[in-house]
N, C-alpha and C. Protein backbone atom coordinates (compact mmCIF):
# COMPACT_ATOMS: atom_id res chain seq x y z
N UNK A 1 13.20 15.61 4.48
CA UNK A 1 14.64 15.52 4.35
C UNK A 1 15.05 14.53 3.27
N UNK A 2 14.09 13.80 2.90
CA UNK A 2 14.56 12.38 2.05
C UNK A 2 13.37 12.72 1.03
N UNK A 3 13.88 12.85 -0.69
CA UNK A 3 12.95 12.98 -1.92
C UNK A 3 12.60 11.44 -1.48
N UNK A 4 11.34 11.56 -3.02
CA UNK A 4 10.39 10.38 -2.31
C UNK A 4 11.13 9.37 -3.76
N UNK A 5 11.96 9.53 -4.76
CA UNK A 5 13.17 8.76 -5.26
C UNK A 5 13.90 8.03 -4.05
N UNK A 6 14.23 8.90 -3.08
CA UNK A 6 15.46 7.77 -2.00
C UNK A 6 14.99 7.14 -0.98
N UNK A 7 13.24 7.84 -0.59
CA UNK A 7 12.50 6.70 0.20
C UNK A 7 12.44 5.54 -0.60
N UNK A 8 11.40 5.43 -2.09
CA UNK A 8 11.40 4.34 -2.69
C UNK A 8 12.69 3.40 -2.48
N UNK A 9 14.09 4.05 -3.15
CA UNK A 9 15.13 3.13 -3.46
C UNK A 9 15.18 2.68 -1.73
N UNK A 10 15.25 3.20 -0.64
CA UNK A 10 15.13 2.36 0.76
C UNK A 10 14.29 1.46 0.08
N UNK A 11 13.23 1.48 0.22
CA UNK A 11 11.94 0.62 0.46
C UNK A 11 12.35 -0.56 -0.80
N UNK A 12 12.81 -0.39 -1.62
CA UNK A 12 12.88 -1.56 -2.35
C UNK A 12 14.76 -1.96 -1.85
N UNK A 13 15.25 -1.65 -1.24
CA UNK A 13 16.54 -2.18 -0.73
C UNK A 13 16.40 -2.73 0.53
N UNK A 14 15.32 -2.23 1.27
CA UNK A 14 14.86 -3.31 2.39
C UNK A 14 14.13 -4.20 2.17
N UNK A 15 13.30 -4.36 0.77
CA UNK A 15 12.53 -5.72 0.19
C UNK A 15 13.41 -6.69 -0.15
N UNK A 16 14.59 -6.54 -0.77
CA UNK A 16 15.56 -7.20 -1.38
C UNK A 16 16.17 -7.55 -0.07
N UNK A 17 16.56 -7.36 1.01
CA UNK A 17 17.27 -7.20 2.42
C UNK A 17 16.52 -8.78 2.88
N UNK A 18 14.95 -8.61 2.66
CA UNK A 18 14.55 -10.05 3.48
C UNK A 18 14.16 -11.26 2.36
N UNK A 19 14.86 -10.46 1.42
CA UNK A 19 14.83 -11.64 0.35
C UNK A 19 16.18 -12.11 -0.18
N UNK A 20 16.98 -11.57 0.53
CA UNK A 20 18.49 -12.12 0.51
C UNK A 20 19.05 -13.55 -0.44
N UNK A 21 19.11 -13.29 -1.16
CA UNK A 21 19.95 -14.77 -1.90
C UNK A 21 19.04 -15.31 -3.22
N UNK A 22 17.51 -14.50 -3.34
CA UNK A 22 16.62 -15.18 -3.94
C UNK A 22 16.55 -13.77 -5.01
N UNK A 23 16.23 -14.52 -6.13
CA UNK A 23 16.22 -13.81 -7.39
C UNK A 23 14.68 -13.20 -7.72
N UNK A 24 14.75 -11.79 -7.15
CA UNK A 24 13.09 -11.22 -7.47
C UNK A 24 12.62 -10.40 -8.42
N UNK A 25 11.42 -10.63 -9.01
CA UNK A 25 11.00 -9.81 -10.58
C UNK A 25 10.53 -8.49 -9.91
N UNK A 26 11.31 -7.49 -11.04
CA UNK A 26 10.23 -6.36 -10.92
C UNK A 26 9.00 -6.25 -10.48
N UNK A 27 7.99 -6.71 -11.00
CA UNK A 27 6.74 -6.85 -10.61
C UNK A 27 6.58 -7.41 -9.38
N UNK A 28 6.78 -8.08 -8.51
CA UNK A 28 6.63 -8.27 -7.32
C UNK A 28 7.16 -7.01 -6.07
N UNK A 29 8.61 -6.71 -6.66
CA UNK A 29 8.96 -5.03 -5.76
C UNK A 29 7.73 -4.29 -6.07
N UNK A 30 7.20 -4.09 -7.02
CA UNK A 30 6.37 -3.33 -7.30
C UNK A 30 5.45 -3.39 -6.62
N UNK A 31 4.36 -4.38 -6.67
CA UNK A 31 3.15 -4.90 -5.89
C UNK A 31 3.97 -5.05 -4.44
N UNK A 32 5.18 -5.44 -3.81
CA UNK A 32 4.92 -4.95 -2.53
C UNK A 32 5.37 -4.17 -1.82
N UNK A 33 6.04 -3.03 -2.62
CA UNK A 33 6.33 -1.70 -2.32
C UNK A 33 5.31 -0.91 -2.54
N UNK A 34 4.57 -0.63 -3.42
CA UNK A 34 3.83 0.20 -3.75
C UNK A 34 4.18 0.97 -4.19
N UNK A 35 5.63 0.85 -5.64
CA UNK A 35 6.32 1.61 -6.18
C UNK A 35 5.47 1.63 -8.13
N UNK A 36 5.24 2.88 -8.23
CA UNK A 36 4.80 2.38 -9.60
C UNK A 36 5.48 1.66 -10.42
N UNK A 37 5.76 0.74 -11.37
CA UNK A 37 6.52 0.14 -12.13
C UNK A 37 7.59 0.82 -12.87
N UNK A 38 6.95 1.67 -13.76
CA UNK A 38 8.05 2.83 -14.79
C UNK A 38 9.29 2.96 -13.63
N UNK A 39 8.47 3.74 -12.59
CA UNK A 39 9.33 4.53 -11.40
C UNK A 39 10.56 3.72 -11.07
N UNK A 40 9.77 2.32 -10.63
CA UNK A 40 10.47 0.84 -9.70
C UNK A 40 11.77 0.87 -10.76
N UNK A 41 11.54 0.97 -11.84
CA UNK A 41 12.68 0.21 -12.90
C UNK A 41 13.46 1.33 -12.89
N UNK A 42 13.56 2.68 -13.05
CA UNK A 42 14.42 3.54 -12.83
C UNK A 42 15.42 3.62 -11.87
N UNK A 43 14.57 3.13 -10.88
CA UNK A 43 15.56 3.57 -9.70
C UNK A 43 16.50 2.01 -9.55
N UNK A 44 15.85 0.78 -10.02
CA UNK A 44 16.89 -0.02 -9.81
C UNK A 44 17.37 -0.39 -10.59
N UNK A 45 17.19 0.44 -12.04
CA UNK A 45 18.78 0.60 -12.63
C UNK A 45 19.56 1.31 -12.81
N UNK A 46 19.40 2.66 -11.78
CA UNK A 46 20.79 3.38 -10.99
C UNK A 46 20.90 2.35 -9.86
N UNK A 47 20.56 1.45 -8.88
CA UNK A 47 20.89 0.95 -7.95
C UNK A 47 21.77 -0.42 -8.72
N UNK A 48 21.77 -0.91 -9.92
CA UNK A 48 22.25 -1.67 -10.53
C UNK A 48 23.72 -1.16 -10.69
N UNK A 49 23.69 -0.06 -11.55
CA UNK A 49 24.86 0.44 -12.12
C UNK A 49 25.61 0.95 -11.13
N UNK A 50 24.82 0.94 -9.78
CA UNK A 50 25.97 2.02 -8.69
C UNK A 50 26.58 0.48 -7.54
N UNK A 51 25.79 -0.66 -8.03
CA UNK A 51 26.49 -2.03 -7.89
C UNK A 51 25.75 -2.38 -6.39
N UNK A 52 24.85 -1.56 -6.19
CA UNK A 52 23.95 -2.04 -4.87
C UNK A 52 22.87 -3.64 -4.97
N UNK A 53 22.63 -3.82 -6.69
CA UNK A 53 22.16 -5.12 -6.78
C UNK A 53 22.53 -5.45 -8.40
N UNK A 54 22.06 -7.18 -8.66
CA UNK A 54 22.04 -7.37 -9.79
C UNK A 54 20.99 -7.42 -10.61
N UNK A 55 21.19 -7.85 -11.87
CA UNK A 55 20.05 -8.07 -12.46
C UNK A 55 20.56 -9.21 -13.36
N UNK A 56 19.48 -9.72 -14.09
CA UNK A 56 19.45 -10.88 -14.46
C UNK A 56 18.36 -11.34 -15.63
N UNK A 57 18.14 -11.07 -16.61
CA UNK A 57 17.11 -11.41 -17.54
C UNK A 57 16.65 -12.82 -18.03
N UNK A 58 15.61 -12.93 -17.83
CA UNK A 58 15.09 -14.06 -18.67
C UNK A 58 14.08 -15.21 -17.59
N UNK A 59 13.95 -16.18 -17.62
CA UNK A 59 13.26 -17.00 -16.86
C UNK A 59 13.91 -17.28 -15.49
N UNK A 60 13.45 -16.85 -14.16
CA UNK A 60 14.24 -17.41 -13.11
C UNK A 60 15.13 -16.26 -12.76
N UNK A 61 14.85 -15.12 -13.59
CA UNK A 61 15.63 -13.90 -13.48
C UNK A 61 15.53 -12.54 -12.67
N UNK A 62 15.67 -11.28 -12.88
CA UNK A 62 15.28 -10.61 -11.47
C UNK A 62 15.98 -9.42 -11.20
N UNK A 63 16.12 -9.51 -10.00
CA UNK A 63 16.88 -8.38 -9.03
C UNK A 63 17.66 -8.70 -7.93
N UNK A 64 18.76 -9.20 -7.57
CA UNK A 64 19.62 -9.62 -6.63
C UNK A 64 20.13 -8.62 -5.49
N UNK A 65 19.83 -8.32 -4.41
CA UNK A 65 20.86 -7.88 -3.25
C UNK A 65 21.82 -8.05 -3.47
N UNK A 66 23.26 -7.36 -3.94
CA UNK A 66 24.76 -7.63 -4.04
C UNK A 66 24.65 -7.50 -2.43
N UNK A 67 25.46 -8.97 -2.18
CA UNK A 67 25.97 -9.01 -0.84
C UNK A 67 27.45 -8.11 -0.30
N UNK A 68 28.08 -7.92 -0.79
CA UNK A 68 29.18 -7.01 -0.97
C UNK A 68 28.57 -5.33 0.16
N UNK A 69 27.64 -4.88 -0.30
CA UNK A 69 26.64 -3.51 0.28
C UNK A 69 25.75 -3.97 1.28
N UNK A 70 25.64 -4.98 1.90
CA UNK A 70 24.74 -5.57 2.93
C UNK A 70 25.46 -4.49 4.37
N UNK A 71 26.78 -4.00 4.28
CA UNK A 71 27.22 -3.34 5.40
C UNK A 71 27.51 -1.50 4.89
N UNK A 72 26.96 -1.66 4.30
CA UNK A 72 27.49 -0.21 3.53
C UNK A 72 26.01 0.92 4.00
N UNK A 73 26.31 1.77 4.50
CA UNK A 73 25.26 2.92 5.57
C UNK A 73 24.60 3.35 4.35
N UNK A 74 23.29 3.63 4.52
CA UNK A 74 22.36 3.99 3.43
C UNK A 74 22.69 5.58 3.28
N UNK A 75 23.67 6.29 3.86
CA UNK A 75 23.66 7.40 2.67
C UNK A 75 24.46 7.86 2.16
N UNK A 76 24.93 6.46 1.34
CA UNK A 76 25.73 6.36 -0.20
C UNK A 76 24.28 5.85 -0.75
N UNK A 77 23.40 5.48 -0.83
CA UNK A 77 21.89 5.21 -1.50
C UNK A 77 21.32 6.90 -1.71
N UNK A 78 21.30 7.02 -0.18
CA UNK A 78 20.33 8.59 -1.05
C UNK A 78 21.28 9.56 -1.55
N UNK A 79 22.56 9.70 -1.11
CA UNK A 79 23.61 10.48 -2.19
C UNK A 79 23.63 9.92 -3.56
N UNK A 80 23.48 8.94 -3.88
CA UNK A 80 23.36 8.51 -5.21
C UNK A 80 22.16 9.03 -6.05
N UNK A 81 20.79 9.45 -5.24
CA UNK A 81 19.77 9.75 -5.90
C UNK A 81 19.26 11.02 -5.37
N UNK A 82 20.13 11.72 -4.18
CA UNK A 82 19.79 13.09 -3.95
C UNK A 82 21.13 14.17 -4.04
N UNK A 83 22.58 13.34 -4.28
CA UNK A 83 23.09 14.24 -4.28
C UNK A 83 23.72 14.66 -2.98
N UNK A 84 24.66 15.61 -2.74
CA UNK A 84 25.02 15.45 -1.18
C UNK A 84 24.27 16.48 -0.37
N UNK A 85 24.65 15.75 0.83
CA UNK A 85 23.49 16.22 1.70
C UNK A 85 23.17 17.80 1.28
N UNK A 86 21.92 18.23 1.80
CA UNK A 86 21.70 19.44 1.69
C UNK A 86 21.07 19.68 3.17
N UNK A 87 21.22 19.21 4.11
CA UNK A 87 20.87 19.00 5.59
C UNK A 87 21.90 20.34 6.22
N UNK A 88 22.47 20.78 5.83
CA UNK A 88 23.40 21.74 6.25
C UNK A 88 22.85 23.14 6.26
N UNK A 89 21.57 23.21 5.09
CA UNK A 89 21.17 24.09 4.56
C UNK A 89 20.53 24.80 5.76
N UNK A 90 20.30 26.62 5.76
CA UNK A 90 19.83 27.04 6.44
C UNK A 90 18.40 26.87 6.70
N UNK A 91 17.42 27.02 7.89
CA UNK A 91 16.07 26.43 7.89
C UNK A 91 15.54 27.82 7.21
N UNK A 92 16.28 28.59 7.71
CA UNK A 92 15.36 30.32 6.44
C UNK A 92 15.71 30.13 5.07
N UNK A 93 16.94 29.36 4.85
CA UNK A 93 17.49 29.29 3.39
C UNK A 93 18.15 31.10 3.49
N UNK A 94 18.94 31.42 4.46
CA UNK A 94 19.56 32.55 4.56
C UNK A 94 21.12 31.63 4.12
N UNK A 95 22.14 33.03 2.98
CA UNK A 95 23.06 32.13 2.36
C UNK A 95 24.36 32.14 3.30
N UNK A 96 23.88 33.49 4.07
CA UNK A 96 25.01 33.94 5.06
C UNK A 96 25.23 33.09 6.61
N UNK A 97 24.16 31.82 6.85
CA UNK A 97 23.90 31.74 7.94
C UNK A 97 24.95 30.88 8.61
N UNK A 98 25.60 30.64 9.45
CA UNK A 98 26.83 29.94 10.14
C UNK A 98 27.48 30.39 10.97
N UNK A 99 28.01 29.96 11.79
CA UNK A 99 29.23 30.47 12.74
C UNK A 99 29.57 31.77 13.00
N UNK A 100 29.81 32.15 12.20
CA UNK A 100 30.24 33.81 12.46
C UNK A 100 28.89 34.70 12.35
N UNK A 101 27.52 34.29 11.68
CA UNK A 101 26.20 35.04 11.77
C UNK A 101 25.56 33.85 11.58
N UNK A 102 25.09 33.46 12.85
CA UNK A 102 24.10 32.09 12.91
C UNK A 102 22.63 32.70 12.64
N UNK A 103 21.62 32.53 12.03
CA UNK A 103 20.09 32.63 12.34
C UNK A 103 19.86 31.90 13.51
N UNK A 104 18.43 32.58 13.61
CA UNK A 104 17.95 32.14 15.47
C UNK A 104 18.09 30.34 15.83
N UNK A 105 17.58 29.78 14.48
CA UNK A 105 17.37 28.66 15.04
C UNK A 105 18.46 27.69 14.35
N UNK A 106 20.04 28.51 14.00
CA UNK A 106 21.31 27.43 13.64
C UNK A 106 21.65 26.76 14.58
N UNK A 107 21.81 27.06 16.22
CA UNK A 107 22.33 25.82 17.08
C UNK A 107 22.01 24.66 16.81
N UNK A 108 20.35 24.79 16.85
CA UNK A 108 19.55 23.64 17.29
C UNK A 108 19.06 23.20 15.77
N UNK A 109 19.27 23.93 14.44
CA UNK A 109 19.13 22.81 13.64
C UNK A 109 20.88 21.81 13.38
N UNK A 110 21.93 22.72 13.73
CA UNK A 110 23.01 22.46 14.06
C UNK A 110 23.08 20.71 14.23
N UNK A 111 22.55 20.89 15.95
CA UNK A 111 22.55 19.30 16.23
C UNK A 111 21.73 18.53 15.43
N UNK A 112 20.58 19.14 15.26
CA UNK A 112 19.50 18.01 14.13
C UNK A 112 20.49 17.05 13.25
N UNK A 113 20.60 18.28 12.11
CA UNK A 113 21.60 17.52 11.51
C UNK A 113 22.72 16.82 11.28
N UNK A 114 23.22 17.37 12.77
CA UNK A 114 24.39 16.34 12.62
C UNK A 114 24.24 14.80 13.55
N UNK A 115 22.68 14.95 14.20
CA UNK A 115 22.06 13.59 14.45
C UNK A 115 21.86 13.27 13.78
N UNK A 116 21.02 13.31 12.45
CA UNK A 116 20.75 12.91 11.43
C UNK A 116 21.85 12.20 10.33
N UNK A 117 22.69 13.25 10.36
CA UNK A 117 24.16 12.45 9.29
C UNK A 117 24.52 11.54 10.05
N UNK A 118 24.68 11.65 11.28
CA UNK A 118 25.18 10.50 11.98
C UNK A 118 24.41 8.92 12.06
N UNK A 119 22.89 9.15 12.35
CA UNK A 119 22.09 8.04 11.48
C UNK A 119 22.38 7.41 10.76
N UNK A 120 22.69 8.56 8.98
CA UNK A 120 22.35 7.65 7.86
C UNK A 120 23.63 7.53 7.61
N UNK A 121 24.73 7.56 8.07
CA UNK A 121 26.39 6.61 8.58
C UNK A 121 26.38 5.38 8.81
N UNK A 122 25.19 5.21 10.23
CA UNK A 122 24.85 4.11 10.79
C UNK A 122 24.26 3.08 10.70
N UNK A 123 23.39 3.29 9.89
CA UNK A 123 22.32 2.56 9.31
C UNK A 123 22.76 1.63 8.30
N UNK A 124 22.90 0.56 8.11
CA UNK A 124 23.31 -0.10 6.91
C UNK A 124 22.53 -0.74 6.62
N UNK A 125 22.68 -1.11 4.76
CA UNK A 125 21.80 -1.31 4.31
C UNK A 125 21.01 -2.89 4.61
N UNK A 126 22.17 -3.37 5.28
CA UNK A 126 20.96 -4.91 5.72
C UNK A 126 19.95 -4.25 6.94
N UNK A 127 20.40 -3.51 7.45
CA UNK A 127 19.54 -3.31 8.34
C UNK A 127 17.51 -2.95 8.00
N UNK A 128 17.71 -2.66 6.79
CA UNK A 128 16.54 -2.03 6.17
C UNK A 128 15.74 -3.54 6.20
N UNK A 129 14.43 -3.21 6.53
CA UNK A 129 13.20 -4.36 6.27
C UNK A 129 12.01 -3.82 5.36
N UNK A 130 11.81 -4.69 4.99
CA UNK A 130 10.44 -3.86 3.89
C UNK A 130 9.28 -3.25 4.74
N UNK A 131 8.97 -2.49 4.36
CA UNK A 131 8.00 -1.33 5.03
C UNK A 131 6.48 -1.80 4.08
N UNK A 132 5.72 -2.10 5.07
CA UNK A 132 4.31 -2.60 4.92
C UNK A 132 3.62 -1.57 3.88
N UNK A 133 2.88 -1.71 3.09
CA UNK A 133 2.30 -0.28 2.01
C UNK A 133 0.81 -1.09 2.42
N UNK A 134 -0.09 0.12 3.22
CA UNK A 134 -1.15 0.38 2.93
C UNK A 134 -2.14 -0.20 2.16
């Protein structure tokens, strides 16, 4: 349900989450995300420009948690890097499928998803902790 672009940007928005207030280099998200570097820098400078953190060049410089998004539900993060949901979508990928001609299994992906949207509503982004890499 989640490209592996909006896992990463989690995983480095819950690194930044327990590093709150402290100014961190690329290279360290990197080594403890387990995000390749090229990759790491892409994604947090759409997370820059969409004002989820700062940045900062030079000695002592980095990647900042904007505290401002510490309450803001992580899916304005993966809409930013997936686009809007596509959780709606049929599980056959039939174009006709809904309400008036449900496929067999629309009830019950029905609720899935709307457990699911309801989640990533809920979830805010302080809530995220860095996820251990292997």
């Amino acid at each position: 349900m989640v490209t592996l672009t909006g896992k990463y940007a989690l995983r480095i928005l819950g690194f930044l989450v327990d590093h709150s207030g402290q100014w961190v280099q690329g290279k360290e998200i990197a080594a403890a995300t387990g995000i390749p570097p090229n990759y790491l820098g892409k994604i947090l400078n759409q997370l820059r420009k969409a004002g989820y953190v700062q940045s900062q060049k030079g000695w002592g410089g980095g990647f900042l948690l904007n505290k401002a998004v510490r309450k803001s539900p992580i899916s304005g993060v993966l809409r930013l890097f997936e686009g809007p949901s596509r959780a709606g979508a049929c599980v056959f990928g039939l174009e006709a499928c809904g309400g008036q001609s449900p496929c067999p299994l629309h009830p019950h992906w029905q609720r899935i998803r709307e457990d699911y949207d309801r989640m990533l509503r809920s979830v805010a982004v302080a809530d995220l902790k860095t996820v251990s890499v292997p």
